[in-house]
Protein backbone atom coordinates (compact mmCIF):
# COMPACT_ATOMS: atom_id res chain seq x y z
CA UNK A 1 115.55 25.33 142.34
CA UNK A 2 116.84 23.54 139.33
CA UNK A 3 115.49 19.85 140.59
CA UNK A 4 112.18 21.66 141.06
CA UNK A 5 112.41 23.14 137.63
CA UNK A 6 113.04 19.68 136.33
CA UNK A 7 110.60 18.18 138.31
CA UNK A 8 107.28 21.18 136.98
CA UNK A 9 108.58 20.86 132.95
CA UNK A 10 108.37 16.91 133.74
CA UNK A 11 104.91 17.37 135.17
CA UNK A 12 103.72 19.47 132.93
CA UNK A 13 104.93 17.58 129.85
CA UNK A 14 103.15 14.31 131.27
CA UNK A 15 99.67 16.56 131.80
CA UNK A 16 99.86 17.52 128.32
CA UNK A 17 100.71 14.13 126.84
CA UNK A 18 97.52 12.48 128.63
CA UNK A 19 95.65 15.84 127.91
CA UNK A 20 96.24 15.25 124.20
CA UNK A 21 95.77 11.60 124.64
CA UNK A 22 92.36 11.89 125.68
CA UNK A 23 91.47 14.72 123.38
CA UNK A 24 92.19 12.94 120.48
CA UNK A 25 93.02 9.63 120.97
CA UNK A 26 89.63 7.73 122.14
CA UNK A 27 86.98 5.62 120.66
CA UNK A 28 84.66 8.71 119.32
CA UNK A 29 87.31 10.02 117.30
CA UNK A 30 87.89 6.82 115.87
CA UNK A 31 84.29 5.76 114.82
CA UNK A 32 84.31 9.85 113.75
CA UNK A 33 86.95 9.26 111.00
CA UNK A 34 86.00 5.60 110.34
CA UNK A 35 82.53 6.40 109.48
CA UNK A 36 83.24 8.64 107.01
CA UNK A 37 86.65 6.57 105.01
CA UNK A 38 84.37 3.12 105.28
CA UNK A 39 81.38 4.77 104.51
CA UNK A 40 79.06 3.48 101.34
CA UNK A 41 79.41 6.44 100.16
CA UNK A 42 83.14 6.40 99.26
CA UNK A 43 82.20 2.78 96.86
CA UNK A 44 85.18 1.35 98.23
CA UNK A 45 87.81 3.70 97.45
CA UNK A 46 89.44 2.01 94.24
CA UNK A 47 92.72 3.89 93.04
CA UNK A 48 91.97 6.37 90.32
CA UNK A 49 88.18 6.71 90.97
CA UNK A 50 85.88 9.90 91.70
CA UNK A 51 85.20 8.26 94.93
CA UNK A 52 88.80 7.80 96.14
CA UNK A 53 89.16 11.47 95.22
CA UNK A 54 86.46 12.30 97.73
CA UNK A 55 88.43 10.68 100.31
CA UNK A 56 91.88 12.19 99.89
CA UNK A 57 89.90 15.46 100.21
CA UNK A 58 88.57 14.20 103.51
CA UNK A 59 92.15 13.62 104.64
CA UNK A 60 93.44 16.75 103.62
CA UNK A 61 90.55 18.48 104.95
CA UNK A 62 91.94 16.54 108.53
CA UNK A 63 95.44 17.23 108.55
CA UNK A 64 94.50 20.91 107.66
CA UNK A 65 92.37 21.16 110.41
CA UNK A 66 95.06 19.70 112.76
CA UNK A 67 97.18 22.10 111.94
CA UNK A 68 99.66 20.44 109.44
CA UNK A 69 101.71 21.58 106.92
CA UNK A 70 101.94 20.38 103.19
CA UNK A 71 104.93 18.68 102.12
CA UNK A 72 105.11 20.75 99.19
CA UNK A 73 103.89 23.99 98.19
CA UNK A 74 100.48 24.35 99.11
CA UNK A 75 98.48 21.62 98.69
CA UNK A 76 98.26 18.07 101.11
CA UNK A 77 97.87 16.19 97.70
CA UNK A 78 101.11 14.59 96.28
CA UNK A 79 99.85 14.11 93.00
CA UNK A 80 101.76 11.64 90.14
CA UNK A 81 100.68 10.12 87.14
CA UNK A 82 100.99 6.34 85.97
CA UNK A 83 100.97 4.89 82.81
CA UNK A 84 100.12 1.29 81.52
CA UNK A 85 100.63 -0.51 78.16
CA UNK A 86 97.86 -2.11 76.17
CA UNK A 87 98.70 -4.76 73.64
CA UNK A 88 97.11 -4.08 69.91
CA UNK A 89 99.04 -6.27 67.93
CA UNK A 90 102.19 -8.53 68.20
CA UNK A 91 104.13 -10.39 65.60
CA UNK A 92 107.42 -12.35 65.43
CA UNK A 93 109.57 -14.07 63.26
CA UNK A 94 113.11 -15.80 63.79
CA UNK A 95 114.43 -17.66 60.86
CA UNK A 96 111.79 -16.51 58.46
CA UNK A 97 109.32 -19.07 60.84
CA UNK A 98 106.09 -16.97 62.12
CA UNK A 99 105.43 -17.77 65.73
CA UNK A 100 102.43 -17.80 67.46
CA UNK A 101 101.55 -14.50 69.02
CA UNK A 102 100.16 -16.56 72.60
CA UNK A 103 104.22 -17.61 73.07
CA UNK A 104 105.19 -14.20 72.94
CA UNK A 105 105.56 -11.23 75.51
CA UNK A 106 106.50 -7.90 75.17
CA UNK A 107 106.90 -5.48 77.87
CA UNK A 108 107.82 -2.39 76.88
CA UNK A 109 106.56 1.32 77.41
CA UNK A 110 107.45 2.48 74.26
CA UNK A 111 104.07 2.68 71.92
CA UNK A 112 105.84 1.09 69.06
CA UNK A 113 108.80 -1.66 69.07
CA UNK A 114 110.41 -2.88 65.90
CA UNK A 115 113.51 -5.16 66.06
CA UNK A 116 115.87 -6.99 64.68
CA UNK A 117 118.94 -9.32 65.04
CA UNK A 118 121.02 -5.92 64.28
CA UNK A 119 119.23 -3.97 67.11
CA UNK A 120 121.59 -5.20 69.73
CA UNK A 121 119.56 -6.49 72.09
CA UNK A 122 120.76 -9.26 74.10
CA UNK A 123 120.39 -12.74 74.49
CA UNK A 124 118.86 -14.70 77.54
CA UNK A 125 117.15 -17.93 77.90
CA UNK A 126 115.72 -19.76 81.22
CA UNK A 127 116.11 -23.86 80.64
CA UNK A 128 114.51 -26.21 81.96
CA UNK A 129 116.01 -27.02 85.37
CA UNK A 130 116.80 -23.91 86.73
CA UNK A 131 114.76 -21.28 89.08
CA UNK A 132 112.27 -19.34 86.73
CA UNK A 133 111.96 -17.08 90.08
CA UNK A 134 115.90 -16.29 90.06
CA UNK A 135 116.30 -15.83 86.44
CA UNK A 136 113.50 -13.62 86.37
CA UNK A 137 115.28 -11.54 89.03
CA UNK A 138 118.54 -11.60 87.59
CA UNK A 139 116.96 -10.09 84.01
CA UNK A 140 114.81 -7.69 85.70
CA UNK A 141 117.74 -6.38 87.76
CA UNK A 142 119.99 -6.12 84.70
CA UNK A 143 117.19 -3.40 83.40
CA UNK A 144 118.35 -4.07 79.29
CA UNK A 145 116.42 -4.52 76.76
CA UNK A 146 116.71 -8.16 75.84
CA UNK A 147 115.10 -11.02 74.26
CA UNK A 148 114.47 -14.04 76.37
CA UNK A 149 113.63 -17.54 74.92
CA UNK A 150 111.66 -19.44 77.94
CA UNK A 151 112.13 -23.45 77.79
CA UNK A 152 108.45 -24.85 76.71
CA UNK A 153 108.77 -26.62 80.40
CA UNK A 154 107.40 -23.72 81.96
CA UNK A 155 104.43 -23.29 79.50
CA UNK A 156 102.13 -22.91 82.35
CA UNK A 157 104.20 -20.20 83.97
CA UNK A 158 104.60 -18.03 80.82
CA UNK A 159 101.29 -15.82 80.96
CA UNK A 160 102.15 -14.87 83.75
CA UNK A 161 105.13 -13.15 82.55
CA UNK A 162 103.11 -10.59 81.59
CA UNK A 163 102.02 -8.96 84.66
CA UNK A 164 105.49 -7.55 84.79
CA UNK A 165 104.81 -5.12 82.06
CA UNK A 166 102.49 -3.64 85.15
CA UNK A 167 102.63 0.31 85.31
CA UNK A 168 105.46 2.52 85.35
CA UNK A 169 105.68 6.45 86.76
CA UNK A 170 104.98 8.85 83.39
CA UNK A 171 108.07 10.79 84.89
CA UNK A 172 110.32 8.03 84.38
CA UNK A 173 112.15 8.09 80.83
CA UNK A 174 114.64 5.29 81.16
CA UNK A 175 112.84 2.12 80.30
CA UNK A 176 113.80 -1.43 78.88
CA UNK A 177 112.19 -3.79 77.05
CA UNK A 178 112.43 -7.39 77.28
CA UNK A 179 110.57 -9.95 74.97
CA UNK A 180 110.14 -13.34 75.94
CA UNK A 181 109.39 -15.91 73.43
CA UNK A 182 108.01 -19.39 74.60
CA UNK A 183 110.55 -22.07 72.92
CA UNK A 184 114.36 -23.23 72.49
CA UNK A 185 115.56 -20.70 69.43
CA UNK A 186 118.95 -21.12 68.70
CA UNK A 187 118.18 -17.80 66.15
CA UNK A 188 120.33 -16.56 63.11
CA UNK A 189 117.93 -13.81 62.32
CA UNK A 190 114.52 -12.45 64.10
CA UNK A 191 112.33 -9.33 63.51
CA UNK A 192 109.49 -8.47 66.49
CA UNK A 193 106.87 -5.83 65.84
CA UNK A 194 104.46 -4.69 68.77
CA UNK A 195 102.02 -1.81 69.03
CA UNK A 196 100.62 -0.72 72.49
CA UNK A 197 98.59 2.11 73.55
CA UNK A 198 99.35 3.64 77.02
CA UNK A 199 96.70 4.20 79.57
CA UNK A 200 97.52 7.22 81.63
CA UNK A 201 95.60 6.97 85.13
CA UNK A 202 96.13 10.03 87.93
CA UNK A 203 96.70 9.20 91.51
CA UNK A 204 97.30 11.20 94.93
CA UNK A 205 99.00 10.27 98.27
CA UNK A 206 98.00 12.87 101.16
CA UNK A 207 100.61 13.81 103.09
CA UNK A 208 101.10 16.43 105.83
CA UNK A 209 103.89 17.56 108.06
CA UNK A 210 105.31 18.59 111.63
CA UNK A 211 108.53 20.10 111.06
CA UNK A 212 111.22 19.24 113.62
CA UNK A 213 112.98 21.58 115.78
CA UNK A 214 116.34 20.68 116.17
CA UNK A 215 117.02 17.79 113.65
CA UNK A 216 114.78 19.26 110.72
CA UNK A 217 116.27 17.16 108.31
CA UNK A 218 116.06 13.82 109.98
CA UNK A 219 112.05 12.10 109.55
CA UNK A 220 110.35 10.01 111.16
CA UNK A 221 107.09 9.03 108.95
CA UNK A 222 103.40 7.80 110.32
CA UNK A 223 101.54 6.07 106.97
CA UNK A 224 98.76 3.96 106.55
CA UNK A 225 97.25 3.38 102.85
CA UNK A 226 93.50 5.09 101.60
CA UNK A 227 92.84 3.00 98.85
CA UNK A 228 90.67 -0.39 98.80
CA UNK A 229 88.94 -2.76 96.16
CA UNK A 230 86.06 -0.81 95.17
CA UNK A 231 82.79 -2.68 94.04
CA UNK A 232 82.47 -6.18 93.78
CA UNK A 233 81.60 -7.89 90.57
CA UNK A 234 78.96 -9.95 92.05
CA UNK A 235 76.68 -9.13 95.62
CA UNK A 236 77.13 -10.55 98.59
CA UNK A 237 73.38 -10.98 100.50
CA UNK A 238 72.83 -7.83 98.60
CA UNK A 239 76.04 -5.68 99.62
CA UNK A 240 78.62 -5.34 96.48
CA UNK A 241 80.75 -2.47 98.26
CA UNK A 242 84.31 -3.66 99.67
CA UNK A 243 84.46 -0.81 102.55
CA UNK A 244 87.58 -1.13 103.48
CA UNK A 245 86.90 -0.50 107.21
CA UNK A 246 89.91 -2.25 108.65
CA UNK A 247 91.84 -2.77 105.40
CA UNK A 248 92.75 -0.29 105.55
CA UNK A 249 90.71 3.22 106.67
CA UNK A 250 92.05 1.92 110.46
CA UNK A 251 95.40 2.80 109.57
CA UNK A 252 94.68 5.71 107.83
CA UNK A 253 91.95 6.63 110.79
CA UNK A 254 95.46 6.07 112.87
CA UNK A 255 97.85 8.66 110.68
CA UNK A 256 95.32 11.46 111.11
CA UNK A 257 94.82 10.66 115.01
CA UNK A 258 98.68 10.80 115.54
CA UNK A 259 99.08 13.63 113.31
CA UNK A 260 96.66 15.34 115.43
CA UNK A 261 98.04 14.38 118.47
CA UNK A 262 101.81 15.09 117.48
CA UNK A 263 100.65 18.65 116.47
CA UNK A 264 99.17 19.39 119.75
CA UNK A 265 101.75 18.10 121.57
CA UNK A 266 104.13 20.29 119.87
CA UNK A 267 107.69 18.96 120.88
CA UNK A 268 109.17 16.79 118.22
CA UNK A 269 112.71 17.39 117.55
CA UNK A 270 112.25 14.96 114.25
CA UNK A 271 110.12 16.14 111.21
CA UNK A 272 107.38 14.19 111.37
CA UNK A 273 105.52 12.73 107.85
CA UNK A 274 101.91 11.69 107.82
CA UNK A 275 101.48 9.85 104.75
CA UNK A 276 98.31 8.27 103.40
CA UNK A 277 99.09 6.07 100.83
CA UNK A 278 96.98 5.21 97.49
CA UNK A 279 97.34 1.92 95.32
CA UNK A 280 98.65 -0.15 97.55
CA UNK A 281 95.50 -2.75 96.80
CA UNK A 282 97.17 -2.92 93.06
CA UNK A 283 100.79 -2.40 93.46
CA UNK A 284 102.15 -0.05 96.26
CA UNK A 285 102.41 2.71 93.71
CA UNK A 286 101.47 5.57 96.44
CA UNK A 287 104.54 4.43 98.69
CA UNK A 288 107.07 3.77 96.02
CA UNK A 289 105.91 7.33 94.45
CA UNK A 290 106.36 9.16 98.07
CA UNK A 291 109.68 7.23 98.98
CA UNK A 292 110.86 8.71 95.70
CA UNK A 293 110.59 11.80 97.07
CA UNK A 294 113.00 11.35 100.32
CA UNK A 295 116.88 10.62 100.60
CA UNK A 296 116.69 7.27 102.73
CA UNK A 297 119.33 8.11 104.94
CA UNK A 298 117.39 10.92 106.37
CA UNK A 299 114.17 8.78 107.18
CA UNK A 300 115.02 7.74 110.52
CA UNK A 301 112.03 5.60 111.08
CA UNK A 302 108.77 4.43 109.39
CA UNK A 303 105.30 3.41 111.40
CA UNK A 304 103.19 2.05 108.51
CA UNK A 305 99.83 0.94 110.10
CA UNK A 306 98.05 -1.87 108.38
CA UNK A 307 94.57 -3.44 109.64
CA UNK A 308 94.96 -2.47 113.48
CA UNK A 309 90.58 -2.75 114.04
CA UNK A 310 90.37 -6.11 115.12
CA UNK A 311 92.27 -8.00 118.22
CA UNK A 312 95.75 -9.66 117.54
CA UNK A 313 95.86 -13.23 118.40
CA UNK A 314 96.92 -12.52 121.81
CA UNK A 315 94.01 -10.17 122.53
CA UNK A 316 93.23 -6.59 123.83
CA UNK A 317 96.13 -4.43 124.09
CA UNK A 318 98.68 -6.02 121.68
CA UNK A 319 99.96 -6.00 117.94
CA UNK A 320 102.83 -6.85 115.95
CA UNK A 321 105.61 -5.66 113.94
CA UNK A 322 106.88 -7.24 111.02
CA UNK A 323 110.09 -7.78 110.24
CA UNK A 324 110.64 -7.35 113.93
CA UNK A 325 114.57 -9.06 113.78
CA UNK A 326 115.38 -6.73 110.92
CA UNK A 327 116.16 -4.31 113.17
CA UNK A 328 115.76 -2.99 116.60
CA UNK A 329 112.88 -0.72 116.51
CA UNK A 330 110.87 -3.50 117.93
CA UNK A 331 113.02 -3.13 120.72
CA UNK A 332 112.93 0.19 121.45
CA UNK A 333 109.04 0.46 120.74
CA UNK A 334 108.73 -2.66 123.81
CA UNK A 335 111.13 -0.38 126.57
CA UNK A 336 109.06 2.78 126.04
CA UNK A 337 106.02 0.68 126.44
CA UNK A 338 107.69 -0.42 129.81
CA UNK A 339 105.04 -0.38 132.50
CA UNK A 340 102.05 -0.44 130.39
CA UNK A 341 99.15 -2.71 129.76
CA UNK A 342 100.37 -2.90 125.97
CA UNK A 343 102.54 -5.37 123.96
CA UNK A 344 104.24 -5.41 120.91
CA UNK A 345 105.14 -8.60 119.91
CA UNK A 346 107.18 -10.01 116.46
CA UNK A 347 105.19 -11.35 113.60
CA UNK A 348 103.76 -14.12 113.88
CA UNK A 349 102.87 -15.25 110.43
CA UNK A 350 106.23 -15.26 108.65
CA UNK A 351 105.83 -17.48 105.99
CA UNK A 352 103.27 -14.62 104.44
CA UNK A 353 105.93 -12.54 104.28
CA UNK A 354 104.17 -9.30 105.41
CA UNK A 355 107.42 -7.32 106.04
CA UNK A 356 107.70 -7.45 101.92
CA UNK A 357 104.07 -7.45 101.56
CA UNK A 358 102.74 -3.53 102.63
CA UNK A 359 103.77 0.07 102.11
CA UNK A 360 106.61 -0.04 104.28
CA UNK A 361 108.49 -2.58 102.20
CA UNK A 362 109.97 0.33 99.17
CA UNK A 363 112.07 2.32 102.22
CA UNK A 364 112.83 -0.86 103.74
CA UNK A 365 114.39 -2.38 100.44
CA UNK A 366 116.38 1.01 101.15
CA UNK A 367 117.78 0.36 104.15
CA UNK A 368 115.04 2.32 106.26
CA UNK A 369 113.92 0.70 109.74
CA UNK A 370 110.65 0.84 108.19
CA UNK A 371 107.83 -2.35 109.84
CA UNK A 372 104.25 -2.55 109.49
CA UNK A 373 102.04 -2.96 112.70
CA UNK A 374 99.34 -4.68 112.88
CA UNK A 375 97.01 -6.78 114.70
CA UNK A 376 95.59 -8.73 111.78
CA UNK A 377 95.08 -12.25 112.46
CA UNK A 378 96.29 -13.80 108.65
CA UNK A 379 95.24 -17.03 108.99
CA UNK A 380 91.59 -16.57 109.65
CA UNK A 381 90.60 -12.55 109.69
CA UNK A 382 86.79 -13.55 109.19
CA UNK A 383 86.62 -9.98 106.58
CA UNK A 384 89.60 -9.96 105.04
CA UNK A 385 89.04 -8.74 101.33
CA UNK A 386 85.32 -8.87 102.04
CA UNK A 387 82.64 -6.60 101.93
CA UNK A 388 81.43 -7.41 105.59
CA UNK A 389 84.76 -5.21 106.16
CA UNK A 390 82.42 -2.54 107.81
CA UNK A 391 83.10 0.06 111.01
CA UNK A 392 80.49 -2.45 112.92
CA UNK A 393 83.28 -5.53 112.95
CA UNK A 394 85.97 -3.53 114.36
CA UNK A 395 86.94 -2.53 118.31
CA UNK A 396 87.09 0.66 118.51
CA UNK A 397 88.14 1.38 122.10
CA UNK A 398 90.86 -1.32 121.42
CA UNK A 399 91.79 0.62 117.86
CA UNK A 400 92.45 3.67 119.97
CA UNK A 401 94.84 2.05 122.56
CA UNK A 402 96.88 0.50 120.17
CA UNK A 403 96.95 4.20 118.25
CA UNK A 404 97.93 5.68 121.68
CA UNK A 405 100.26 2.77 122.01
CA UNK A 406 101.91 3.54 118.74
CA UNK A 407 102.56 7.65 119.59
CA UNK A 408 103.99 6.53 123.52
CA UNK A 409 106.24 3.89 121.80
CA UNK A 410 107.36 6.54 119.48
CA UNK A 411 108.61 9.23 122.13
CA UNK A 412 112.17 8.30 122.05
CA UNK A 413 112.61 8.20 118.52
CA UNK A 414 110.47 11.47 117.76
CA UNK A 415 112.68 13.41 120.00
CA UNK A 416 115.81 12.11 118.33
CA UNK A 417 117.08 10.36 121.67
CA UNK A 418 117.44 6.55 120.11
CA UNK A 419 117.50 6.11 116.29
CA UNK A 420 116.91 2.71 115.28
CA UNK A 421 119.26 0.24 113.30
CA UNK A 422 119.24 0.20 109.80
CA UNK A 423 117.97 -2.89 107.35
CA UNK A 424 120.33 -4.72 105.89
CA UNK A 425 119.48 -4.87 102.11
CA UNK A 426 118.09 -7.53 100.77
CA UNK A 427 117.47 -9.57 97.02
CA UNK A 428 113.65 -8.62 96.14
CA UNK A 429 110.99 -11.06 96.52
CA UNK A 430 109.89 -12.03 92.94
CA UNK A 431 107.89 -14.19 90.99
């Protein structure tokens, strides 16, 4: 009686794993929700426009529909605020000389700076000769304020030295600043003024939830990112909008399919997280703001799906992961794929450094077995970061095997039966 127990609740749990399958994993779902994230209509989705708005709401509308609940309280929008300095004026003096206000840098958040040998910053310089890229890493990890002098050999390097004043969360209150001057000072006596205004631009992630049934506080999350590049300045043969269809509203498309799917399955023992991610186009804001959010020893996995809409380099019925000998997700994805006309294969474009490169990288940095997959072909996707990025370029029957690919590789780690190895951490990648 028991073996034919075993044998029905086996039975039954395949039927409703290819019932939900083909319910909502197939190729009309997947033009459903494409149509409507790459449509003309959303402008592209740029981060912290009306239009991107309009799209989170179609998400949440999704995940509400499917039956998910909000991460917090009662909305699917995870909401956060960022703020960026603007330069109004910059002066500088060391030794009673003025110096030119092109050779000098501030990043700060704090609207007004004023300082002085007596202020107690500290002291750095970067010589000619050594790694501009490791200095810069060792002074950003220090996180004190500080005043750098850069050696005049890496004039052509120094603008860019700016782009790390970038944005910062308005919740965060512990900031440094760190001034770099362009020139070998051997100063006595200095005094910097700077002025910025800060730019406060809202954003939203979308994010719903399964909760687990026996290992609640263990997650496994599915995320993909919302946001795109907006208009163009200039027309292409008369299109301007970047639609975004496989960069990335087939990810996305993927997160509400699985999140559907999941739901109707019912049976995860893992809480399951179905992020959609905003900024990633302009800094992977959205995923450093929702890994924020989570202790990383409790996220068991992450699936972040990036550009899945065209074939992988191999063909129909493949991707990749990246970062694949980080750990041994990979691995474990490839045995419950056993059987199947599906492959998952390791990156193979590793000098682009994708593993770094997409949402998954913050919870990585953290130890999380967190890849990307993908089938993106780097080295000559025809639409990358172009508006012929429309639903008509992508395969959509292939897009929904690798999504059902993707929830049948995930069975095993869902259910809390194999947990995959951690990342070992790593120095970040920098300038």
């Amino acid at each position: 009686m028991k073996k034919v127990f075993l044998l029905c609740f086996i039975t039954a749990n395949v039927i409703a794993c290819a019932q939900a399958q083909n319910d909502v994993i197939n190729a009309k779902e997947v033009q459903r929700i494409e149509s409507v994230l790459a449509s003309d209509d959303m402008r592209g989705r740029r981060a912290g426009t009306p239009e991107i708005d309009k799209a989170a709401g179609f998400i949440a509308d999704e995940f509400k529909k499917a039956g998910l609940q909000p991460l917090k309280e009662n909305s699917f929008l995870q909401p956060f605020v960022m703020i960026r300095p603007r330069l109004v004026s910059v002066k500088a003096e060391i030794d009673k000389t003025e110096i030119n206000a092109r050779n000098i840098i501030v990043n700060t958040f704090e609207k007004e700076v004023k300082i002085d040998e007596k202020s107690g910053y500290d002291i750095q310089y970067i010589k000619a000769g050594q790694s501009i890229r490791e200095r810069l890493q060792e002074i950003l990890a220090a996180k004190k304020n500080m005043i750098v002098f850069v050696d005049t050999a890496f004039s052509r390097n120094f603008p860019r030295l700016a782009s790390f004043n970038g944005q910062a969360f308005s919740e965060e209150k512990d900031h440094n600043t760190v001034v770099y001057i362009l020139g070998d000072y051997q100063p006595k006596e200095w005094m910097i003024k700077a002025e910025h205004t800060m730019q406060e631009t809202k954003y939203s992630n979308v994010v719903g939830v399964i909760p687990g049934k026996s290992k609640k506080n263990e997650y496994v999350v599915f995320s993909g990112h919302y946001d795109h590049l907006g208009i163009a300045r200039q027309a292409v043969n008369g299109d301007s909008i970047y639609n975004g269809a496989n960069d990335d509203a087939a990810g996305t498309t993927a997160v509400i399919m699985l999140g559907n799917y999941f739901k109707k399955l019912n049976n995860n023992e893992r809480t399951l997280v179905f992020a959609a991610f905003t900024a990633e186009e302009i800094g992977g804001f959205g995923s450093q703001y929702f890994s924020k959010q989570f202790d990383p020893a409790r996220v068991m996995a992450m699936f972040n799906i990036e550009m899945i809409g065209t074939e992988s380099k191999w063909g129909k019925n493949s991707a990749y992961i990246t970062g694949f000998e980080k750990t041994n997700m990979g691995e474990l994805l490839q045995n419950n794929l056993k059987g199947s006309a599906f492959t998952f294969h390791p990156d193979p474009y590793p000098d682009q450094n994708l593993f770094y490169r997409s949402d998954n990288a913050t919870l990585a940095r953290l130890g999380v077995p967190a890849h990307t997959i993908s089938t993106s072909k780097m080295d000559s996707e025809p639409n990358y970061h172009k508006v012929t990025d429309e639903v008509s370029t992508l395969d959509l029957e292939n897009m929904a095997k690798i999504i059902e690919a993707i929830a049948v590789s995930s069975k095993t780690i869902i259910s809390g039966k194999d947990t995959p190895a951690r990342v070992k951490p790593e120095a970040v990648r920098g300038f």
